[in-house]
Protein backbone atom coordinates (compact mmCIF):
# COMPACT_ATOMS: atom_id res chain seq x y z
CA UNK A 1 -14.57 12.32 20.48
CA UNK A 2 -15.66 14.39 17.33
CA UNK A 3 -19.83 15.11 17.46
CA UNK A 4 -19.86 13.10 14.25
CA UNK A 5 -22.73 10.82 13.87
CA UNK A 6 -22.10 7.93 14.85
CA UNK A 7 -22.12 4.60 12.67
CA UNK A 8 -21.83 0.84 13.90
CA UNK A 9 -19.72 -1.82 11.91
CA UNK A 10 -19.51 -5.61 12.36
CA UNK A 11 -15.93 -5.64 12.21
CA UNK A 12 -15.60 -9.47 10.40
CA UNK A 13 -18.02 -8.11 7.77
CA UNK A 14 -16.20 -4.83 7.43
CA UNK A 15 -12.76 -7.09 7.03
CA UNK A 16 -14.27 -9.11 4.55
CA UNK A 17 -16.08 -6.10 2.53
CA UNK A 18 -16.21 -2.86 3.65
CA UNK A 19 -17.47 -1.51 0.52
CA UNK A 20 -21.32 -1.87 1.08
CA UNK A 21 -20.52 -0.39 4.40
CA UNK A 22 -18.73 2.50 3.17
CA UNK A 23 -21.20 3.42 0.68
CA UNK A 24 -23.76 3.96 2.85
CA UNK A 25 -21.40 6.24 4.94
CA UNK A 26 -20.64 8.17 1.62
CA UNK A 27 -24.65 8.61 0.92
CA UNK A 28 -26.01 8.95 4.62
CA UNK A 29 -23.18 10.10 6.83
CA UNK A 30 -19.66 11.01 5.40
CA UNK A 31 -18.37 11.70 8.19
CA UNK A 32 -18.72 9.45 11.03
CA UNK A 33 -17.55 8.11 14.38
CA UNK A 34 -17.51 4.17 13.97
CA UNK A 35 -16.95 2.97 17.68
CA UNK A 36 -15.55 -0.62 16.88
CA UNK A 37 -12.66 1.33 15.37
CA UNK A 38 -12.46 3.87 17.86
CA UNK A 39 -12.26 6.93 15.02
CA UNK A 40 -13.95 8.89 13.12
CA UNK A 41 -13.90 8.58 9.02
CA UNK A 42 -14.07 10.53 6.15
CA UNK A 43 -15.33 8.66 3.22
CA UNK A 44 -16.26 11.44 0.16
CA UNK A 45 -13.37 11.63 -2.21
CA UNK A 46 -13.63 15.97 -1.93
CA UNK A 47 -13.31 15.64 1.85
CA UNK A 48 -10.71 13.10 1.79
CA UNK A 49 -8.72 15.39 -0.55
CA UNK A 50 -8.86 18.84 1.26
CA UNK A 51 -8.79 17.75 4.31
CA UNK A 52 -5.31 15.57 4.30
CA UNK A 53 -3.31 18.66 3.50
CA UNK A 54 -5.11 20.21 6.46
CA UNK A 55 -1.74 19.12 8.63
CA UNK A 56 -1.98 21.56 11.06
CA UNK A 57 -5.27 20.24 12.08
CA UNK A 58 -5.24 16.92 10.87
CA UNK A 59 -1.37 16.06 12.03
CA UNK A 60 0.41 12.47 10.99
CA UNK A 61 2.50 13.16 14.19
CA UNK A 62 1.40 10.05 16.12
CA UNK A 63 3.79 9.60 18.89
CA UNK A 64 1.73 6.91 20.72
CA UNK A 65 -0.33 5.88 17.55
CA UNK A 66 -0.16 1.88 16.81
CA UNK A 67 1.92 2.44 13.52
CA UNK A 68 4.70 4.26 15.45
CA UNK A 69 4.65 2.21 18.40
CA UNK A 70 5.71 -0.79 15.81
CA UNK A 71 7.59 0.99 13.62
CA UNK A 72 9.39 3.50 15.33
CA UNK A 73 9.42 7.50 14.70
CA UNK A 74 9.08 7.51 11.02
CA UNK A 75 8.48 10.17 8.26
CA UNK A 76 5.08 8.99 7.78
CA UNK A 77 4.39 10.09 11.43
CA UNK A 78 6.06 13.40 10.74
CA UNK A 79 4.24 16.80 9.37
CA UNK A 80 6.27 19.69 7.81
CA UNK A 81 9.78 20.31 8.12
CA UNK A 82 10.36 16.94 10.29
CA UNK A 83 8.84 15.41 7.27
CA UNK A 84 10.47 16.95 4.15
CA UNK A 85 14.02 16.59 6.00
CA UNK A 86 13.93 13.01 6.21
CA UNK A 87 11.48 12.40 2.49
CA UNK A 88 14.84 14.99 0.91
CA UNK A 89 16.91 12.13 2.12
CA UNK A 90 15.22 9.47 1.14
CA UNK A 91 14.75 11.05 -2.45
CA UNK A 92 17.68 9.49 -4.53
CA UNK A 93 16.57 5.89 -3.56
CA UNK A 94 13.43 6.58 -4.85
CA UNK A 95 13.61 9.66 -7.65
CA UNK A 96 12.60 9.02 -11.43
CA UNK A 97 15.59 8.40 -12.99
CA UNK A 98 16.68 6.20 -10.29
CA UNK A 99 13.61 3.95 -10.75
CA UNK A 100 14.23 4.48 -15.30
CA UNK A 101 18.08 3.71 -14.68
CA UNK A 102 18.74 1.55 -11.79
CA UNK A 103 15.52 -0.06 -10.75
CA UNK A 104 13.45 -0.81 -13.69
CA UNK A 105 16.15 -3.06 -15.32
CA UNK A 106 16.42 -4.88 -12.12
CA UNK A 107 12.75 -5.49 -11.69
CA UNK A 108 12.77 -6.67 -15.30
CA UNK A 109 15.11 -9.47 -14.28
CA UNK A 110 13.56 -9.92 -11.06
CA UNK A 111 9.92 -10.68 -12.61
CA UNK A 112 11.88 -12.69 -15.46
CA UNK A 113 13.32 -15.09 -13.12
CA UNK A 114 9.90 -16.04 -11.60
CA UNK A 115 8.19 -16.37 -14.55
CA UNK A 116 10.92 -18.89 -15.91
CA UNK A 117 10.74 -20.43 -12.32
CA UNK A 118 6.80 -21.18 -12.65
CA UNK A 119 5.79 -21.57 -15.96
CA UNK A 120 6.91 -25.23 -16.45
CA UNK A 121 4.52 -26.14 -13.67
CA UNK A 122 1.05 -25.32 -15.02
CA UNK A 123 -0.29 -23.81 -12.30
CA UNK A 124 0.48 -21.62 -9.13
CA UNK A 125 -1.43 -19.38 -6.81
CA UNK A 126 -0.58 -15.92 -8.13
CA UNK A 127 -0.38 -14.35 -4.64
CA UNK A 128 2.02 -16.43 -2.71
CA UNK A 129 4.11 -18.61 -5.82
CA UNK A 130 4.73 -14.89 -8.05
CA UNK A 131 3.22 -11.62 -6.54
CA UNK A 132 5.06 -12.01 -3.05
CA UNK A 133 8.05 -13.14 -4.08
CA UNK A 134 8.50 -11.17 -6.95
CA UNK A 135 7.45 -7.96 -4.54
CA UNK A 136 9.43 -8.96 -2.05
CA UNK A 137 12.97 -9.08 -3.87
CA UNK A 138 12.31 -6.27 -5.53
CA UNK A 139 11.40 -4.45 -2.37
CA UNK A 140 15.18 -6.60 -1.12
CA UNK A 141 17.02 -4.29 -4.02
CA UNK A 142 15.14 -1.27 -3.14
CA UNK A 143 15.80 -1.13 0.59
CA UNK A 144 19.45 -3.04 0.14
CA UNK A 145 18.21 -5.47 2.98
CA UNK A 146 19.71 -8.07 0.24
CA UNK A 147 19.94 -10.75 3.90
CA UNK A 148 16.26 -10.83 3.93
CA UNK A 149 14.76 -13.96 2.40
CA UNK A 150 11.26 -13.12 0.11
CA UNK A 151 9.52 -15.42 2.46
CA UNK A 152 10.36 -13.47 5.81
CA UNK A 153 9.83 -9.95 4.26
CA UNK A 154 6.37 -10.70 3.46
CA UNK A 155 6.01 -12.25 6.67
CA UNK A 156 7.41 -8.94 8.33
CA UNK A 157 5.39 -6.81 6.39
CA UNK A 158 2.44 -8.33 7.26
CA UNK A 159 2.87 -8.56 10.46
CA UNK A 160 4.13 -4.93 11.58
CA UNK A 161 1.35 -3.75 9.32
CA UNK A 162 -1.45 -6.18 11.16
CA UNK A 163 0.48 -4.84 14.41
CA UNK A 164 -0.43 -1.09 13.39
CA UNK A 165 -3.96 -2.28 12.11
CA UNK A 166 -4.79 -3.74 15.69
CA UNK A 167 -7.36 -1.47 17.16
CA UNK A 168 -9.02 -4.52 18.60
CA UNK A 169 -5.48 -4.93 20.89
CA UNK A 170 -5.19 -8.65 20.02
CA UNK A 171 -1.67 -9.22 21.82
CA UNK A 172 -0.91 -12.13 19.44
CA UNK A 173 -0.88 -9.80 16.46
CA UNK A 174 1.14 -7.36 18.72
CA UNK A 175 3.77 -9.77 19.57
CA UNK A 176 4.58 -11.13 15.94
CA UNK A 177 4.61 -7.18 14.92
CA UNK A 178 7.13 -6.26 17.36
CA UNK A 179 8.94 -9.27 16.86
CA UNK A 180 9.52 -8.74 13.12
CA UNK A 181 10.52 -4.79 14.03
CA UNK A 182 13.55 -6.42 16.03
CA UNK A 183 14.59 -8.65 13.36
CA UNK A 184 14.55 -5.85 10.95
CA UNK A 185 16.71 -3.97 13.06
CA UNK A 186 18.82 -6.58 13.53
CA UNK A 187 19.50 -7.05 9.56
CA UNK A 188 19.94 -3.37 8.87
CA UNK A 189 22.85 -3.36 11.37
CA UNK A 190 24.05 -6.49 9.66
CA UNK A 191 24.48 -4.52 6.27
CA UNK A 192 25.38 -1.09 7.41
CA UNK A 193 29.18 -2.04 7.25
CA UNK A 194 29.39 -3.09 3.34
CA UNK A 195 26.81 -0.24 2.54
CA UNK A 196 29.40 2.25 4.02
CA UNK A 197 32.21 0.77 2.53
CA UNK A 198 30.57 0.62 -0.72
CA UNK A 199 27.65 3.10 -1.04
CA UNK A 200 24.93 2.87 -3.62
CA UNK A 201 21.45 4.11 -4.56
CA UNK A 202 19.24 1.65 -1.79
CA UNK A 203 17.27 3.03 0.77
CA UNK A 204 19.36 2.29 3.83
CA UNK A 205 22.78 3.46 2.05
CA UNK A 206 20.93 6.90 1.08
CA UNK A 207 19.30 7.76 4.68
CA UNK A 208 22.80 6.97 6.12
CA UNK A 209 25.06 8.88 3.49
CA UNK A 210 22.27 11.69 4.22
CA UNK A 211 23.64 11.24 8.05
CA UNK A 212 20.44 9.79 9.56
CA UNK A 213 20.74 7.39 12.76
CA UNK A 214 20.29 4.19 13.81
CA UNK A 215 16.63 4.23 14.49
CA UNK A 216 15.51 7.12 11.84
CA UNK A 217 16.97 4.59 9.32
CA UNK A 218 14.98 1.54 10.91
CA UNK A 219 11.48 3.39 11.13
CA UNK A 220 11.69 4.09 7.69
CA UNK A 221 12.62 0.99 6.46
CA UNK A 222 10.08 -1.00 8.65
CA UNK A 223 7.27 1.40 7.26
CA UNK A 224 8.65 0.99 3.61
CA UNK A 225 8.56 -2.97 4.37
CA UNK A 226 5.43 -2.20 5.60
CA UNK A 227 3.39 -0.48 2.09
CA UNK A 228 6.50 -1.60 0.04
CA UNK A 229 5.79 -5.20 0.06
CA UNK A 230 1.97 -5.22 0.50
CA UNK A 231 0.69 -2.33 -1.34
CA UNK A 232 2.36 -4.27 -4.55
CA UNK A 233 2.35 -7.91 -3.86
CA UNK A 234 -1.84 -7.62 -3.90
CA UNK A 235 -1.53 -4.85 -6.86
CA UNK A 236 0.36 -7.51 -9.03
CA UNK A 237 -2.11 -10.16 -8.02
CA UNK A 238 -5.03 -8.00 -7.82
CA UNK A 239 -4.47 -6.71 -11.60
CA UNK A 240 -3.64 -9.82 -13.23
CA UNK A 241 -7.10 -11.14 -11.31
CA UNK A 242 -9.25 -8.18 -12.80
CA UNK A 243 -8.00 -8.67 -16.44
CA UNK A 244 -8.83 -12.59 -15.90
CA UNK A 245 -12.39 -11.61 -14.83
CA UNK A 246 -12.74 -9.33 -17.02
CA UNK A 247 -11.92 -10.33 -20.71
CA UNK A 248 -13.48 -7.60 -22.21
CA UNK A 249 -11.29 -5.45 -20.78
CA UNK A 250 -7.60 -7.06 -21.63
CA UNK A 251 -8.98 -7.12 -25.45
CA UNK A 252 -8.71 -3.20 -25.10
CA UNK A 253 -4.90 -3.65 -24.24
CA UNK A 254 -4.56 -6.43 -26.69
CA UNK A 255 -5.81 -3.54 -29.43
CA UNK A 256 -4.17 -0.89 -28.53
CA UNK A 257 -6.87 1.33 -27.34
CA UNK A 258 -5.64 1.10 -23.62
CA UNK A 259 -2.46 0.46 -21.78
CA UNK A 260 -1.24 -1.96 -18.78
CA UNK A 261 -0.96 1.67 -16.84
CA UNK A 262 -4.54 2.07 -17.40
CA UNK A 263 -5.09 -1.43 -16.23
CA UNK A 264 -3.09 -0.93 -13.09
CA UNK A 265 -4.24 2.48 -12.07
CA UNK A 266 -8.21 1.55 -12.40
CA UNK A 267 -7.49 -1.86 -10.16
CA UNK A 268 -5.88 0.60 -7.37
CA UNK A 269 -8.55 2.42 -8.19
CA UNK A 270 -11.26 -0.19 -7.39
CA UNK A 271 -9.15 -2.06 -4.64
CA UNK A 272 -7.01 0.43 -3.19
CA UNK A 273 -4.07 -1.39 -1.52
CA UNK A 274 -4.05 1.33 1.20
CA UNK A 275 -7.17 1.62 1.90
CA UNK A 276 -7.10 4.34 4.46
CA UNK A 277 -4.40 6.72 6.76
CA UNK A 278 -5.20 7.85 10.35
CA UNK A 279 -4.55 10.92 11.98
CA UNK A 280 -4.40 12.49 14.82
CA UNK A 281 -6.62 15.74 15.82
CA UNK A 282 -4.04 19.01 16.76
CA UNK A 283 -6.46 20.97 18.25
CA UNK A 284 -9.86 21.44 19.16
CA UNK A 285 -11.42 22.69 15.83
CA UNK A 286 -14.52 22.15 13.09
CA UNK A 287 -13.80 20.40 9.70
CA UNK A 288 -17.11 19.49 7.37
CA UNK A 289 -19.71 20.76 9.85
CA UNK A 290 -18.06 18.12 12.75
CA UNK A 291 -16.46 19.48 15.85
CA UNK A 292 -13.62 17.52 16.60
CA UNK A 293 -11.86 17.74 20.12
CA UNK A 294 -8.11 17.28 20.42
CA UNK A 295 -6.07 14.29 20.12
CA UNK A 296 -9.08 12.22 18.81
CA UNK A 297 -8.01 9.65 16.41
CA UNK A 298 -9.68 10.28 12.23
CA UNK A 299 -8.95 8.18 9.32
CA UNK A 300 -8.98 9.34 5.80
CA UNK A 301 -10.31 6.06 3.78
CA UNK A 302 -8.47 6.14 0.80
CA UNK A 303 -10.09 3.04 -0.42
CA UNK A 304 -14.18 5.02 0.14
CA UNK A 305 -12.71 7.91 -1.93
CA UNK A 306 -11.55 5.88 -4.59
CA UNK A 307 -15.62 4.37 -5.34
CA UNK A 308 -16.95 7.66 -4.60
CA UNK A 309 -20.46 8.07 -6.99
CA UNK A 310 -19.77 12.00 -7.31
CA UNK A 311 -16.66 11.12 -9.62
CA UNK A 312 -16.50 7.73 -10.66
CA UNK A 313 -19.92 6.26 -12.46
CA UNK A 314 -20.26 2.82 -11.68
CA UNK A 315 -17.97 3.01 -9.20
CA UNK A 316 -17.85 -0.56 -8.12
CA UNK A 317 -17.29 -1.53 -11.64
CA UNK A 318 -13.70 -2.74 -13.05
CA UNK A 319 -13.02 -0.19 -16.41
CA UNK A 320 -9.95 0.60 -17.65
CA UNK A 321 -10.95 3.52 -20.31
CA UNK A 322 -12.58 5.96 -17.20
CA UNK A 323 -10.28 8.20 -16.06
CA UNK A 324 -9.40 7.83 -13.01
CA UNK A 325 -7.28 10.81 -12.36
CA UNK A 326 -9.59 11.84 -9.14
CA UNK A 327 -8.36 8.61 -7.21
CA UNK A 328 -6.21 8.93 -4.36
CA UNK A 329 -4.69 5.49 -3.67
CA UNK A 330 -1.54 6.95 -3.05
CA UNK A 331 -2.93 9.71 -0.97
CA UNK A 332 -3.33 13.27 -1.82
CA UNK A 333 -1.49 15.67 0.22
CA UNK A 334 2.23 15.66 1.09
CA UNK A 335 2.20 12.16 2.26
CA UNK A 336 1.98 11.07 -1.30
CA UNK A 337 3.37 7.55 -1.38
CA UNK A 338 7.28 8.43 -2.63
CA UNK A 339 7.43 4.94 -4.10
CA UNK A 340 4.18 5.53 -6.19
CA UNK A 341 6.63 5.45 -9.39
CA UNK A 342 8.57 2.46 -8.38
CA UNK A 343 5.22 0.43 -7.54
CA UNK A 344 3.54 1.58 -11.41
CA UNK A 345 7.05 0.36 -12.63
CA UNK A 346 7.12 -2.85 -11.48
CA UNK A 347 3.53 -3.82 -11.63
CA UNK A 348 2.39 -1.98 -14.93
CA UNK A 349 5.84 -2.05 -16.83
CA UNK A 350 6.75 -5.39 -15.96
CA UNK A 351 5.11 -8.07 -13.58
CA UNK A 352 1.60 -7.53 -14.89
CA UNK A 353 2.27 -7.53 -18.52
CA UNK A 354 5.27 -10.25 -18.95
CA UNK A 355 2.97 -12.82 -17.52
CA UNK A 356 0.52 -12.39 -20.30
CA UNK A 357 3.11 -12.26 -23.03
CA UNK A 358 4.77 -15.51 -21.50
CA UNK A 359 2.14 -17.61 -19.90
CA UNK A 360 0.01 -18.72 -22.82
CA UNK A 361 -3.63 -19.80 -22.06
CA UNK A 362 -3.35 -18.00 -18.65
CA UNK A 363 -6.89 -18.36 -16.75
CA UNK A 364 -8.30 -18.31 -13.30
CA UNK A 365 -8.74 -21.52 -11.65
CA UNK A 366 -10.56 -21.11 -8.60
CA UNK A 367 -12.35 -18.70 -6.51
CA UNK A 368 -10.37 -15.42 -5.62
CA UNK A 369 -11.20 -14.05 -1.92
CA UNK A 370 -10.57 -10.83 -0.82
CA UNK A 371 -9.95 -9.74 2.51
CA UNK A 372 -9.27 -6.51 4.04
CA UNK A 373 -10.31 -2.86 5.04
CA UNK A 374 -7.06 -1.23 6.43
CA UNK A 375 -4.92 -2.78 3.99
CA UNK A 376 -6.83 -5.10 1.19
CA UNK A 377 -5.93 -7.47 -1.70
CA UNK A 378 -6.32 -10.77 -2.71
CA UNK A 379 -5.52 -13.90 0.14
CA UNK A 380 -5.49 -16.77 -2.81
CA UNK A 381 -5.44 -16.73 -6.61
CA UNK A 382 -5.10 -19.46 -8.13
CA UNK A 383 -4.14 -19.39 -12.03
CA UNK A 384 -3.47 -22.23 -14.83
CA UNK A 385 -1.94 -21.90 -18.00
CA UNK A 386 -0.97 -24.19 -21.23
CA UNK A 387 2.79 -25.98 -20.68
């Protein structure tokens, strides 16, 4: 293990709010080995930043880490050339005008038919009656896995990502992970014959025109499942919550002086969905005064770098009008999340404002809990509106 301080956590607390915890790491100890997680972290924004493009060092080539074990070799697991081979392929599923031309329209439709679906009802929880489903078929479009049901890919997100999350080794969460990696498989073989027959712009159909195999195609997808569906089902919710609680703040959109991007980038911002990436030590070495020894396990905690006091004032405070151009919810180096642009998309050009323009009266109604460290969003939030 590194010589980094070390730092306790109770892990409940930590799930619940690691944000007190992880400010005191930022002001006291930025760098620290936390033993209930069995790594060492890097909380300061600066650090964060520099060190994630470190990948010689700092490598996302995991062959026995818990993310590949569940998800199978995988681009996010792979550094340099590995990496850009299989992120060039992926590319057309995924590139700007693909998500302007193809996608966009489709997520327009997508969010449409939810909101028609729950607005004569009065009331929903925002999380599991719009944000998952409407996350989950667009994620259905983007991947072309059109034989998964909204229901089940939320499940299997959730559960291959508590699977790679599971540093405690609880062998229920293990079983339901790997479980959910099978069925995925399963349905990917399922469509491969119509998307060869008939090619198009989703994920699958791209990896396989670009002459990937069997099980390239299926650790991508499972790890796309994986940030695809979660990372935006609690950003939709998440958003819509913070301009609820915070009035003032949807008046600026309401005039003009700030946008529904502005809105979505400061909640990621605040809550980042992804709230941190591990990696795996290369070689015996020293980063930020530390010594680290090899194949030690570090994770980079997006979500700590994101509040960090040196560039964000008030850091634990939801504003729209700060720039947050120094947050890294997305990452920083060349892991940048390649669906960033689809995610703003959906959630800032259409699921986040659509329900305000269409739900009249909308208002919270009920407490909002958050859980999370790993991963983090909203579990329940529950909304009313006028009928």
């Amino acid at each position: 293990m590194s010589d980094a301080p070390t730092v306790h956590i109770d892990p409940a607390a930590f799930h619940a709010d690691p944000y007190p915890a992880l400010a005191e790491m930022r002001a006291q100890t930025p760098v620290c080995f936390v033993p209930e997680l069995g790594a060492t972290l890097f909380t300061r924004r600066d650090d964060v930043f520099r060190e994630e493009k470190r990948i010689d060092l700092f490598s996302s080539h995991q062959p026995d880490g818990l993310l590949t074990r569940v998800m199978g070799a995988n681009m996010m697991r792979k550094d340099g050339d590995a990496h850009m081979i299989e992120r060039r392929a992926l590319f057309p599923a995924l590139s700007p005008r693909t998500v302007r031309d193809v996608l966009s329209p489709r997520f327009r439709d997508i969010v449409q038919g939810h909101i028609d679906r729950i607005k004569p009802l009065g009331a929903c929880d925002l999380v599991t009656d719009y944000a998952m489903p409407v996350a989950a078929d667009a994620l259905r479009i983007m991947t072309g896995l059109i034989n998964m049901e909204a229901a089940e890919m939320d499940a299997a997100s959730q559960a291959m990502l508590d699977t790679a999350a599971n540093y405690q080794g609880d062998p229920e969460v293990d079983a339901r992970g790997f479980a959910y990696a099978d069925r995925v498989l399963a349905l990917i073989k399922d469509r491969l014959p119509a998307l060869r027959a008939a090619p198009d712009l989703s994920i699958i159909s791209v990896l396989d025109q670009a002459g990937l195999t069997l099980d390239q195609i299926a650790g991508n997808v499972r790890v796309i499942i994986g940030g695809g569906q979660n990372e935006p089902r609690d950003a939709i919710a998440g958003t819509i919550w913070a301009l609820l609680h915070h009035s003032d703040q949807r008046v600026l959109i309401a005039a003009g002086t700030a946008t529904w991007e502005d809105a979505f980038g400061e909640y990621v911002r605040l809550v980042a969905p992804i709230g941190m990436s591990p990696r795996r030590v290369a070689r015996d070495d020293t980063a930020c005064n530390v010594a680290f020894a090899q194949d030690e396990l570090i994770f980079f905690m997006f979500g700590s770098a994101c509040r960090d006091e040196a560039h964000f004032e008030a850091p634990d405070r939801f504003d729209i009008t700060r720039d947050t151009g120094p947050a890294i919810p997305f990452g920083a180096g060349p892991h940048f999340c390649a669906g960033a642009a689809a995610s703003r998309t959906l959630i800032a050009g259409h699921a986040v404002p659509m329900v305000f323009e269409q739900l009249e009266g909308l208002e919270l109604n009920g407490d909002v809990p958050f859980a999370g460290w790993a991963f983090r969003g909203p579990t329940s939030c529950p909304v009313r509106w006028k009928t």
